[in-house]
PDB file of N, CA and C in Angstrom:
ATOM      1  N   UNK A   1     -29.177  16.398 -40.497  1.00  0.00           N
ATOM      2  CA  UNK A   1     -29.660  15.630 -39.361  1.00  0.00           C
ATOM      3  C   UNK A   1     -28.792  14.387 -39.113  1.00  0.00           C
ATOM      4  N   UNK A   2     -28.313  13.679 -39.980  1.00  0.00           N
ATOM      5  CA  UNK A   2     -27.527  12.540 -40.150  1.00  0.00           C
ATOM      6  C   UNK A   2     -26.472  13.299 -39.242  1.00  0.00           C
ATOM      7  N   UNK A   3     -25.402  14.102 -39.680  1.00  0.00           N
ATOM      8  CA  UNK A   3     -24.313  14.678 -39.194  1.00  0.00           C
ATOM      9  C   UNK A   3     -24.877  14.649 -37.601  1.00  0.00           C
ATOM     10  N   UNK A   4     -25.282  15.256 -37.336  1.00  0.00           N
ATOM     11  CA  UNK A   4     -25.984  15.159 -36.175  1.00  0.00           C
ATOM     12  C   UNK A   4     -25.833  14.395 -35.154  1.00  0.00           C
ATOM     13  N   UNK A   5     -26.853  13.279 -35.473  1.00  0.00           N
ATOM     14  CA  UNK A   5     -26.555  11.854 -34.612  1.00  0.00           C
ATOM     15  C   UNK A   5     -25.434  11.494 -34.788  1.00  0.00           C
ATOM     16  N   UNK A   6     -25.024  11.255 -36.152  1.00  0.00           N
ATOM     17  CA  UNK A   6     -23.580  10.306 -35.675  1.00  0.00           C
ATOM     18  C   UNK A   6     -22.374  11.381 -34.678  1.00  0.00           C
ATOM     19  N   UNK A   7     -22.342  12.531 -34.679  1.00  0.00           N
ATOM     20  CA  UNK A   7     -21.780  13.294 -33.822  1.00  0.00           C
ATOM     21  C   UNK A   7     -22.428  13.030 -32.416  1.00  0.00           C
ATOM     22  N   UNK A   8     -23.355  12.520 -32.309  1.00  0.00           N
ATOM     23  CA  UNK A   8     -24.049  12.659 -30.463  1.00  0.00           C
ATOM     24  C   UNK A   8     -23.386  11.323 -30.531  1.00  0.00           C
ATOM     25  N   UNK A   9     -23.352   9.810 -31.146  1.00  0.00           N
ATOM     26  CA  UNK A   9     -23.103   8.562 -30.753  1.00  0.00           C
ATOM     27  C   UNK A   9     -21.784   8.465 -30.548  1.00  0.00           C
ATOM     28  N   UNK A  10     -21.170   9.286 -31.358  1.00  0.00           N
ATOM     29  CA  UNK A  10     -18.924   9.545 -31.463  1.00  0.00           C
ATOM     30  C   UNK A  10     -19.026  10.313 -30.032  1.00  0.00           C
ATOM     31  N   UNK A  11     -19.588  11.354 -29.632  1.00  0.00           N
ATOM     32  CA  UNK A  11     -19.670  11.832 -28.408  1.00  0.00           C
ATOM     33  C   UNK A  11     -20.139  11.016 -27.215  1.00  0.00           C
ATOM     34  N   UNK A  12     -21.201   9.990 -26.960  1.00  0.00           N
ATOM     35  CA  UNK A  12     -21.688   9.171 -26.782  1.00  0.00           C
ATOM     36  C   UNK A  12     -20.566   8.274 -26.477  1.00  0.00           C
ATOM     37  N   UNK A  13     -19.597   7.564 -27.648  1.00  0.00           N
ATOM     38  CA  UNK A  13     -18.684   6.898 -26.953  1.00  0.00           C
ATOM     39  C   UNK A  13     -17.129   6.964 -26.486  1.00  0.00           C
ATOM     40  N   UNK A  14     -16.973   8.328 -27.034  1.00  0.00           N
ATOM     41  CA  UNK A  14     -16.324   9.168 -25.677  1.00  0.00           C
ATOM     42  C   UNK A  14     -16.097   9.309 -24.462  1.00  0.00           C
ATOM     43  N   UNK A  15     -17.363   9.758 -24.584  1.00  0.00           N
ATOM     44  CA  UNK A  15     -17.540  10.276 -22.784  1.00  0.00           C
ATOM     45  C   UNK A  15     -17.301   8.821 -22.177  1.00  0.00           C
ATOM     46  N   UNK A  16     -18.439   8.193 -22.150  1.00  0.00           N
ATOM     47  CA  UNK A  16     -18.347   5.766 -21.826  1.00  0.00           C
ATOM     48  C   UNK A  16     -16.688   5.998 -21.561  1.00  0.00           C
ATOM     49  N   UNK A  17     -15.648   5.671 -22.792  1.00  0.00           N
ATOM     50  CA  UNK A  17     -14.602   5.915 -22.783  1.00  0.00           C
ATOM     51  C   UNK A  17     -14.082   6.178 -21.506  1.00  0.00           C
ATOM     52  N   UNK A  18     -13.899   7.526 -21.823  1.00  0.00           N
ATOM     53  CA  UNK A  18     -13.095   8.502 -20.550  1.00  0.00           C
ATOM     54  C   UNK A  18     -13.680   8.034 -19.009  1.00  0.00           C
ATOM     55  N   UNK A  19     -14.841   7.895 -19.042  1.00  0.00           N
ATOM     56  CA  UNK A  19     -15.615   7.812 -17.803  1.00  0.00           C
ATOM     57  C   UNK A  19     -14.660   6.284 -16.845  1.00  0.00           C
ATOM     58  N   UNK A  20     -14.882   5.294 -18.125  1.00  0.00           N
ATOM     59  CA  UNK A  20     -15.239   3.765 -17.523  1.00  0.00           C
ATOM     60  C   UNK A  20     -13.352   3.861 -17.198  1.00  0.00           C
ATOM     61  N   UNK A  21     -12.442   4.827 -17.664  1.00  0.00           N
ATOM     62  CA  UNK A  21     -11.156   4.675 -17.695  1.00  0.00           C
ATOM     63  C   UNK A  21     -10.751   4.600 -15.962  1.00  0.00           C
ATOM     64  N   UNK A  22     -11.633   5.373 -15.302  1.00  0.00           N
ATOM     65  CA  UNK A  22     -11.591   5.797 -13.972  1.00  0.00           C
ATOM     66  C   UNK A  22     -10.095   6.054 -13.539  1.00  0.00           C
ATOM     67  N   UNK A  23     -10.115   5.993 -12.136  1.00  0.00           N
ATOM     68  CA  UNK A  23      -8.883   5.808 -11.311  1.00  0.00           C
ATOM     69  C   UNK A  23      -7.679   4.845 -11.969  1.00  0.00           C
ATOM     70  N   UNK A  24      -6.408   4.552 -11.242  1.00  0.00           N
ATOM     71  CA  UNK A  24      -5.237   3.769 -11.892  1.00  0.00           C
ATOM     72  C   UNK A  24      -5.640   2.404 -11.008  1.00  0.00           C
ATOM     73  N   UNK A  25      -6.457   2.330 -10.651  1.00  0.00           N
ATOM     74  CA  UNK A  25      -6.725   0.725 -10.231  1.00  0.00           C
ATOM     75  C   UNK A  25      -7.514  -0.049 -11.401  1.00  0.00           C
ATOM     76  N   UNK A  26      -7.015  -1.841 -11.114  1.00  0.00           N
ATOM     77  CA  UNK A  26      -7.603  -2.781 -12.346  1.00  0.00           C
ATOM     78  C   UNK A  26      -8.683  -3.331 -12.045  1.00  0.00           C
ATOM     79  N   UNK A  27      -9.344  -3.703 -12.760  1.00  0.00           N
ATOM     80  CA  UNK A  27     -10.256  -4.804 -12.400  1.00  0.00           C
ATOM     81  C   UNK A  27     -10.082  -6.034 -13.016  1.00  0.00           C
ATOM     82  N   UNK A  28      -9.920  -6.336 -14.065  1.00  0.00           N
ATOM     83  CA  UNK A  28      -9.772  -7.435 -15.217  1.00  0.00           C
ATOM     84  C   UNK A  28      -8.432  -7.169 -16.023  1.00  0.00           C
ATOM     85  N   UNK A  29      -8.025  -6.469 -16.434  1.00  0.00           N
ATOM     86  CA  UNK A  29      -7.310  -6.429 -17.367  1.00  0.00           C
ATOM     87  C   UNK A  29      -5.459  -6.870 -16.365  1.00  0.00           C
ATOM     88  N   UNK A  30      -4.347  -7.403 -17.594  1.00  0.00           N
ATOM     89  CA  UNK A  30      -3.178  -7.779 -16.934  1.00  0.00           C
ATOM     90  C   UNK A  30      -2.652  -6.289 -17.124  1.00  0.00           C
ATOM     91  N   UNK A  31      -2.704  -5.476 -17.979  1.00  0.00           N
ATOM     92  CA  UNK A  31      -1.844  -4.579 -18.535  1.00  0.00           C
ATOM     93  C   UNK A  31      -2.377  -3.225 -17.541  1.00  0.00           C
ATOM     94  N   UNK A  32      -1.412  -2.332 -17.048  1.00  0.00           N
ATOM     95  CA  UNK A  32      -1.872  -1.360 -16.493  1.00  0.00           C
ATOM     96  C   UNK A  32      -2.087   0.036 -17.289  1.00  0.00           C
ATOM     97  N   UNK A  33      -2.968   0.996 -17.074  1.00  0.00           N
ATOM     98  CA  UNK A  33      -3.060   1.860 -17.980  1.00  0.00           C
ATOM     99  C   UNK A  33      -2.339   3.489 -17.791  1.00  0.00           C
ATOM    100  N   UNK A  34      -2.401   3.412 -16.265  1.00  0.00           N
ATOM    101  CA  UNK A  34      -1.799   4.386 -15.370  1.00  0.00           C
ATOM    102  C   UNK A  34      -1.073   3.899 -14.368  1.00  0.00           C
ATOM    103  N   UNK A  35      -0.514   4.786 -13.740  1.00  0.00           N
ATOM    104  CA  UNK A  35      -0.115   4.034 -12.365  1.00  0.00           C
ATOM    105  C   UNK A  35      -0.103   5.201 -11.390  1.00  0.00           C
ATOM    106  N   UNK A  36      -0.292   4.702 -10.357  1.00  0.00           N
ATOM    107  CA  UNK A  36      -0.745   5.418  -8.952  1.00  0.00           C
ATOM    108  C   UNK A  36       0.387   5.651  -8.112  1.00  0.00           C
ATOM    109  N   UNK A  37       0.913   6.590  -7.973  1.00  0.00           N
ATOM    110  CA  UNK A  37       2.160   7.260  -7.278  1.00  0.00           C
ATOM    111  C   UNK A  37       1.838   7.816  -5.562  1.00  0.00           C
ATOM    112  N   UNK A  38       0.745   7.738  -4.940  1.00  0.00           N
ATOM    113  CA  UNK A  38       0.626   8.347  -3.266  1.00  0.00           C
ATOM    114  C   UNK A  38       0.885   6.561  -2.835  1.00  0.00           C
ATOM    115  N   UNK A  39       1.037   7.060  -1.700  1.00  0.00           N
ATOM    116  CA  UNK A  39       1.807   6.067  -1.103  1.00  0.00           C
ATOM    117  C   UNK A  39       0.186   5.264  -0.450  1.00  0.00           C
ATOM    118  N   UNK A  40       0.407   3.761  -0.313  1.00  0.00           N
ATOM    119  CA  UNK A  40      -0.248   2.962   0.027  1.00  0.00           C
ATOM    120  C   UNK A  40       0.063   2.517   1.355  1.00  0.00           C
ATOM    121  N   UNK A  41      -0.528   2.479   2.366  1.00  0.00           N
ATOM    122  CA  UNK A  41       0.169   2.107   3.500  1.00  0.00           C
ATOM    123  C   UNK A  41       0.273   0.441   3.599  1.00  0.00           C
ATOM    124  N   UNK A  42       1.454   0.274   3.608  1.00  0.00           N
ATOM    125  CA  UNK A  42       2.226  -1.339   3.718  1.00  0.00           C
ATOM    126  C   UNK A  42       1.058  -2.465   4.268  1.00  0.00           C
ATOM    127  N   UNK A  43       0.241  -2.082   5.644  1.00  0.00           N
ATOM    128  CA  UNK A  43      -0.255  -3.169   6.281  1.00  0.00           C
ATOM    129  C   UNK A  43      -1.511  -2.847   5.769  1.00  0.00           C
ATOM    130  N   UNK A  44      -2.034  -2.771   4.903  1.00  0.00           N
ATOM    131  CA  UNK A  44      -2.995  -2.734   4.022  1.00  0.00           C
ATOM    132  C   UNK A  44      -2.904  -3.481   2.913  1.00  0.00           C
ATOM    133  N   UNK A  45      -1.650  -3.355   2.168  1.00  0.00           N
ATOM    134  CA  UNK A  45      -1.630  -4.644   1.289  1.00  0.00           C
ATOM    135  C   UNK A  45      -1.825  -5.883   1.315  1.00  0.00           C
ATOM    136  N   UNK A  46      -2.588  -6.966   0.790  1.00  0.00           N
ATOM    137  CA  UNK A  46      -2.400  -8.308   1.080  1.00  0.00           C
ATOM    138  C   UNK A  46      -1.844  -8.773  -0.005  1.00  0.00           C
ATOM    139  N   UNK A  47      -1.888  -8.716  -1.333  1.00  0.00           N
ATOM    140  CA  UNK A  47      -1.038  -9.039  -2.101  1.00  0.00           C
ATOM    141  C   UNK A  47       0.081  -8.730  -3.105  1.00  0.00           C
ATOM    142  N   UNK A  48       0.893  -9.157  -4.231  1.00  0.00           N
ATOM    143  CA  UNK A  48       1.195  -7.978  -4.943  1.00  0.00           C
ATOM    144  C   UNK A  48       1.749  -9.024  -5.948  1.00  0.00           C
ATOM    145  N   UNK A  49       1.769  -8.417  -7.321  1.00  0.00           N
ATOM    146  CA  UNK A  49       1.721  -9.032  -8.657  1.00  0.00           C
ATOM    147  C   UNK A  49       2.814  -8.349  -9.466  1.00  0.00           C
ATOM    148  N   UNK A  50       3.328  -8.543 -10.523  1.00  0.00           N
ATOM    149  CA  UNK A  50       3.776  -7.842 -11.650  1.00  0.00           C
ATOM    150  C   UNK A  50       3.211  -7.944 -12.946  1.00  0.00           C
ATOM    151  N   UNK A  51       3.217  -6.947 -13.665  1.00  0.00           N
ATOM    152  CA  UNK A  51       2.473  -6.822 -14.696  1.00  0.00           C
ATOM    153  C   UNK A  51       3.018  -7.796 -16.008  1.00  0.00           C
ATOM    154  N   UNK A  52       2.339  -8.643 -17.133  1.00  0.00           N
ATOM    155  CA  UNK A  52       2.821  -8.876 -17.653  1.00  0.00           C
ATOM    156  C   UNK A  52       4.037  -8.381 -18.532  1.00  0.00           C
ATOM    157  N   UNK A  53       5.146  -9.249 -19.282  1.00  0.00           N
ATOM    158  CA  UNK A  53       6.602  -8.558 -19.856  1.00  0.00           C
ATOM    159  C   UNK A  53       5.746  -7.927 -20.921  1.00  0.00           C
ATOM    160  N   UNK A  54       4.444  -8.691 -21.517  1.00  0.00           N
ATOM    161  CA  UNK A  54       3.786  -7.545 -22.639  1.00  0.00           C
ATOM    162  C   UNK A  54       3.440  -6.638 -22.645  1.00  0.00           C
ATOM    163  N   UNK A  55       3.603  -5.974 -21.443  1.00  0.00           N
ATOM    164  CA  UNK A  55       2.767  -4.465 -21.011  1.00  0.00           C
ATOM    165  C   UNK A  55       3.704  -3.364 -21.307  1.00  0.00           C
ATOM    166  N   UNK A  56       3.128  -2.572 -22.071  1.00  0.00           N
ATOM    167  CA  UNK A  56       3.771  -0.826 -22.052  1.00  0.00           C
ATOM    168  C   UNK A  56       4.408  -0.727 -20.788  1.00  0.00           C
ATOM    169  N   UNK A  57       4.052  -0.540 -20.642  1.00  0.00           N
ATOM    170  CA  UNK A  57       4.010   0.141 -18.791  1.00  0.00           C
ATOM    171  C   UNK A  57       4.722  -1.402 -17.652  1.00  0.00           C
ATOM    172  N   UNK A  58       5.938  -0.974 -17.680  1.00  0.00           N
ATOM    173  CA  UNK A  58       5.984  -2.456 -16.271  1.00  0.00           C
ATOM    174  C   UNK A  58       5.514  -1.285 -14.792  1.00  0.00           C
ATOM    175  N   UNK A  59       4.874  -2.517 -14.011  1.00  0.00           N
ATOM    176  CA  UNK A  59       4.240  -2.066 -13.008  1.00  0.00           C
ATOM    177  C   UNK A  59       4.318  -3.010 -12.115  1.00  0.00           C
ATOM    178  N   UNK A  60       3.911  -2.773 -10.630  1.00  0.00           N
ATOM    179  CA  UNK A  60       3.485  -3.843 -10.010  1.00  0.00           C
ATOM    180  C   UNK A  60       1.388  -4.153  -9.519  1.00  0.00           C
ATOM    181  N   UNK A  61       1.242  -5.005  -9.531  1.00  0.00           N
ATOM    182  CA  UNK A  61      -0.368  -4.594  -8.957  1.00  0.00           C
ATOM    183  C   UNK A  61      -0.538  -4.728  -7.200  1.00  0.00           C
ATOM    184  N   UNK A  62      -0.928  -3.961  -6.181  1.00  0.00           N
ATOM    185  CA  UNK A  62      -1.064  -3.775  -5.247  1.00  0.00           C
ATOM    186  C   UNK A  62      -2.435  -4.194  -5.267  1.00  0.00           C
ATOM    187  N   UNK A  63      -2.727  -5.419  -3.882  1.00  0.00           N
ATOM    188  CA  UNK A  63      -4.185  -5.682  -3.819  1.00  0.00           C
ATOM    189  C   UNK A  63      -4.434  -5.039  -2.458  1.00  0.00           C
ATOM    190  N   UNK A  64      -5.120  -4.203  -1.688  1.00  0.00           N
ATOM    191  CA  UNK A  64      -5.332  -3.914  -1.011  1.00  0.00           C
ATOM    192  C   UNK A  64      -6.667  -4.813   0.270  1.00  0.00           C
ATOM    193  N   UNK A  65      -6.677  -4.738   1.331  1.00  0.00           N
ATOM    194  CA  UNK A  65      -7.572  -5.459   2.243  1.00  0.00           C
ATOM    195  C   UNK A  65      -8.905  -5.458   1.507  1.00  0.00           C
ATOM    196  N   UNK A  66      -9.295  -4.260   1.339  1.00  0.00           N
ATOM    197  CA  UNK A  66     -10.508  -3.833   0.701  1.00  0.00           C
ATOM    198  C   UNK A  66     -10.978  -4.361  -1.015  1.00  0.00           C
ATOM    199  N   UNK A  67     -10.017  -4.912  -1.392  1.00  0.00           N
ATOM    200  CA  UNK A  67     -10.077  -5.766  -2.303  1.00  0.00           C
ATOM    201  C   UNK A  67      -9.733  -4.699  -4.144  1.00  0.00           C
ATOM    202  N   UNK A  68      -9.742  -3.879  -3.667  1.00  0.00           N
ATOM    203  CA  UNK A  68      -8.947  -3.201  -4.852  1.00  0.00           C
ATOM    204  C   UNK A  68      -7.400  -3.315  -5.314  1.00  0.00           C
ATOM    205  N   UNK A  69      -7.313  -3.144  -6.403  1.00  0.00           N
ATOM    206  CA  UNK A  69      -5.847  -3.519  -6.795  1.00  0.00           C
ATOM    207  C   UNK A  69      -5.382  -2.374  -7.450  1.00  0.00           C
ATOM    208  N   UNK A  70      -3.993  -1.999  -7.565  1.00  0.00           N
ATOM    209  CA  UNK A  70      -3.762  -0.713  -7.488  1.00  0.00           C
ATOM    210  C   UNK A  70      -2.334  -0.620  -8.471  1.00  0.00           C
ATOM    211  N   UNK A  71      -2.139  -0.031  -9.604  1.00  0.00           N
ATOM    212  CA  UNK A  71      -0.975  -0.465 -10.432  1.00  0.00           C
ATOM    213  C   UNK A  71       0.130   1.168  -9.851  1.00  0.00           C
ATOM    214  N   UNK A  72       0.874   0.120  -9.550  1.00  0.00           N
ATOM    215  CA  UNK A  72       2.119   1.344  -9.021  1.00  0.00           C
ATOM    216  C   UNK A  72       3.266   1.264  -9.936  1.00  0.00           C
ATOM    217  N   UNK A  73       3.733   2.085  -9.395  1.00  0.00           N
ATOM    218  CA  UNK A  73       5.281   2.789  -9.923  1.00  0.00           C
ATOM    219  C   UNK A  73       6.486   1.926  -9.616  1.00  0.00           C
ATOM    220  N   UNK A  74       7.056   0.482 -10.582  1.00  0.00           N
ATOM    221  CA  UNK A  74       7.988   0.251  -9.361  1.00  0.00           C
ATOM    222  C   UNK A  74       9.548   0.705  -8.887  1.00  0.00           C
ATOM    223  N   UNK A  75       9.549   1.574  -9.459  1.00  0.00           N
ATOM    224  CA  UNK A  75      10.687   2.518  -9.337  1.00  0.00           C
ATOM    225  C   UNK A  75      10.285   3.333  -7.904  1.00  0.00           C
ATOM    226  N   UNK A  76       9.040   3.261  -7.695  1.00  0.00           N
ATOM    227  CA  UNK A  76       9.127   4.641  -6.062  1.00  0.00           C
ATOM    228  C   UNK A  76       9.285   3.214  -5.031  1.00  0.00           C
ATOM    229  N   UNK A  77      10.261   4.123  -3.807  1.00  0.00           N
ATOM    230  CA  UNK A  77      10.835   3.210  -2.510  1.00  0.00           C
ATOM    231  C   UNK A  77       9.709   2.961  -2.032  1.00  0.00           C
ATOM    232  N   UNK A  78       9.072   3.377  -1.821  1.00  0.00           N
ATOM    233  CA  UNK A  78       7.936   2.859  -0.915  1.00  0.00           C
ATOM    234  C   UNK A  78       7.276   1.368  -1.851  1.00  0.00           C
ATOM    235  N   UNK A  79       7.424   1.671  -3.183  1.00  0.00           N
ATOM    236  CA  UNK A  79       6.939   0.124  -3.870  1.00  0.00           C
ATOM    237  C   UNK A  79       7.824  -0.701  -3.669  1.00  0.00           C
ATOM    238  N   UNK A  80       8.899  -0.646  -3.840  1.00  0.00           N
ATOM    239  CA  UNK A  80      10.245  -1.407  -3.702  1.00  0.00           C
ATOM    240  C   UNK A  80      10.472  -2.008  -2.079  1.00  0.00           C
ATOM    241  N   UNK A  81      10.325  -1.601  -1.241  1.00  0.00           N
ATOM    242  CA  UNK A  81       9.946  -1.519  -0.187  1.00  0.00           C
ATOM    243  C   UNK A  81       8.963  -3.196   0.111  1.00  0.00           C
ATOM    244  N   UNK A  82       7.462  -2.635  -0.216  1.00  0.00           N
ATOM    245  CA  UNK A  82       6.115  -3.186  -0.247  1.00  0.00           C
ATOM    246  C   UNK A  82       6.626  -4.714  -0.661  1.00  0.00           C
ATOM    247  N   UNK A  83       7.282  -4.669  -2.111  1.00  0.00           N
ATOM    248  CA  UNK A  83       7.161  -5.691  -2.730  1.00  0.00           C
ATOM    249  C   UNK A  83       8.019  -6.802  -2.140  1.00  0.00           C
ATOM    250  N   UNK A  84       9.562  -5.921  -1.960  1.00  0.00           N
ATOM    251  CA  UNK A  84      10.197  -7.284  -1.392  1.00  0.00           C
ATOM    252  C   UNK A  84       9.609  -7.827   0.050  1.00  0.00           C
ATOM    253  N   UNK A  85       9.018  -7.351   0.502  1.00  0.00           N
ATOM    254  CA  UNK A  85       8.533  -8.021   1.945  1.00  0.00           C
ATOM    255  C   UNK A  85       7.254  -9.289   1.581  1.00  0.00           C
ATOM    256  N   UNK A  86       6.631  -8.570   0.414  1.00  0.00           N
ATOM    257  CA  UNK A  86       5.814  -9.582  -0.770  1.00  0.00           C
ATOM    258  C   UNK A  86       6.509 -10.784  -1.467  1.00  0.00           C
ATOM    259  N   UNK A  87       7.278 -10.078  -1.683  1.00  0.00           N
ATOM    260  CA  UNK A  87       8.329 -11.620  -2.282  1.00  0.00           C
ATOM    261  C   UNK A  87       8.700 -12.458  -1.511  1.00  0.00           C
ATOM    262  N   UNK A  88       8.932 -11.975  -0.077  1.00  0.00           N
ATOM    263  CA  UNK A  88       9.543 -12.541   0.795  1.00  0.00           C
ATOM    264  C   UNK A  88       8.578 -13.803   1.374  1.00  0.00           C
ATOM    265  N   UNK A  89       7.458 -13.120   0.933  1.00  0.00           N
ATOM    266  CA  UNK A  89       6.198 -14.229   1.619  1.00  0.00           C
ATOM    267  C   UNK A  89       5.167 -15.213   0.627  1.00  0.00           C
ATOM    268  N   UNK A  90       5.885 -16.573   0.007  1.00  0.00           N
ATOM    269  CA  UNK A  90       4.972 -16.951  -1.050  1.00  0.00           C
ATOM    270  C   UNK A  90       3.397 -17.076  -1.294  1.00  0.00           C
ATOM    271  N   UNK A  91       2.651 -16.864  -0.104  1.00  0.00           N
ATOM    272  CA  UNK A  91       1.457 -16.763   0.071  1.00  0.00           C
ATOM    273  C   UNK A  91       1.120 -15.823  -0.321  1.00  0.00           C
ATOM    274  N   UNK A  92       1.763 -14.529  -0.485  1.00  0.00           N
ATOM    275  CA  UNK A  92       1.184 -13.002  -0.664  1.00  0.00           C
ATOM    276  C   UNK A  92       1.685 -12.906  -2.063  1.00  0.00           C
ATOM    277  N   UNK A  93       2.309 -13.632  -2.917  1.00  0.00           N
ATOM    278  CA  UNK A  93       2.324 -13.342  -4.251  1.00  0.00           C
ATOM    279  C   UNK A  93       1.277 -14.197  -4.937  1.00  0.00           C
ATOM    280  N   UNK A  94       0.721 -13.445  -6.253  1.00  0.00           N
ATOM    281  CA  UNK A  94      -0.151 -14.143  -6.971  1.00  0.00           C
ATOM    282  C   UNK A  94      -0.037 -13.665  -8.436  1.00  0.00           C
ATOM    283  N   UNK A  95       0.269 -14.649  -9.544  1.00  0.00           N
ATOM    284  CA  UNK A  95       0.665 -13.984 -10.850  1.00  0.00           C
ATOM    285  C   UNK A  95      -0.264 -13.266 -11.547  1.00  0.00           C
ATOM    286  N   UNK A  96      -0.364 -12.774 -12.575  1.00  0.00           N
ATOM    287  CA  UNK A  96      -1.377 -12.248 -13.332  1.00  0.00           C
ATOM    288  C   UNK A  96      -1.788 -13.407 -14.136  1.00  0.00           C
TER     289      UNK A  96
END
């Protein structure tokens, strides 16, 4: 019976796990875990970030109108693209 439960609670925090991992967008955290490769359309962005130098993963963060933030690829043109027009505008950058 022991075996048991502790197998439903290891399963239990699993699933939490996998679940809460969701989509490649952040909420809190600097470090990205995935990154999101379909293209974002430009006039939708309002801001854009880079991930800390401590991160696995360099990324940029895409904040969208709708207030989600979105960790991309910055190797694809369309990010490269996004960002320098972001750089270009000191109001639309914001650090992590």
């Amino acid at each position: 019976m022991a075996n048991l439960t502790a197998f439903s609670l290891l399963l239990l925090v699993v699933s939490v796990t996998l679940v809460s991992s969701g989509p490649p967008h952040i909420k809190s955290s600097s470090c990205c875990p995935r990154l999101y490769r379909t293209k974002i359309p430009e006039k939708m962005v309002v801001s854009c970030q880079i991930t800390d130098s401590s991160c696995y993963k360099k990324a940029y963060v895409l904040t969208t109108k709708s207030g989600k933030q979105w960790c991309v690829d910055p190797e694809l043109s369309w990010v490269k693209k996004i960002v320098k027009k972001c750089m270009d505008v000191p109001s639309k950058q914001s650090p992590l």
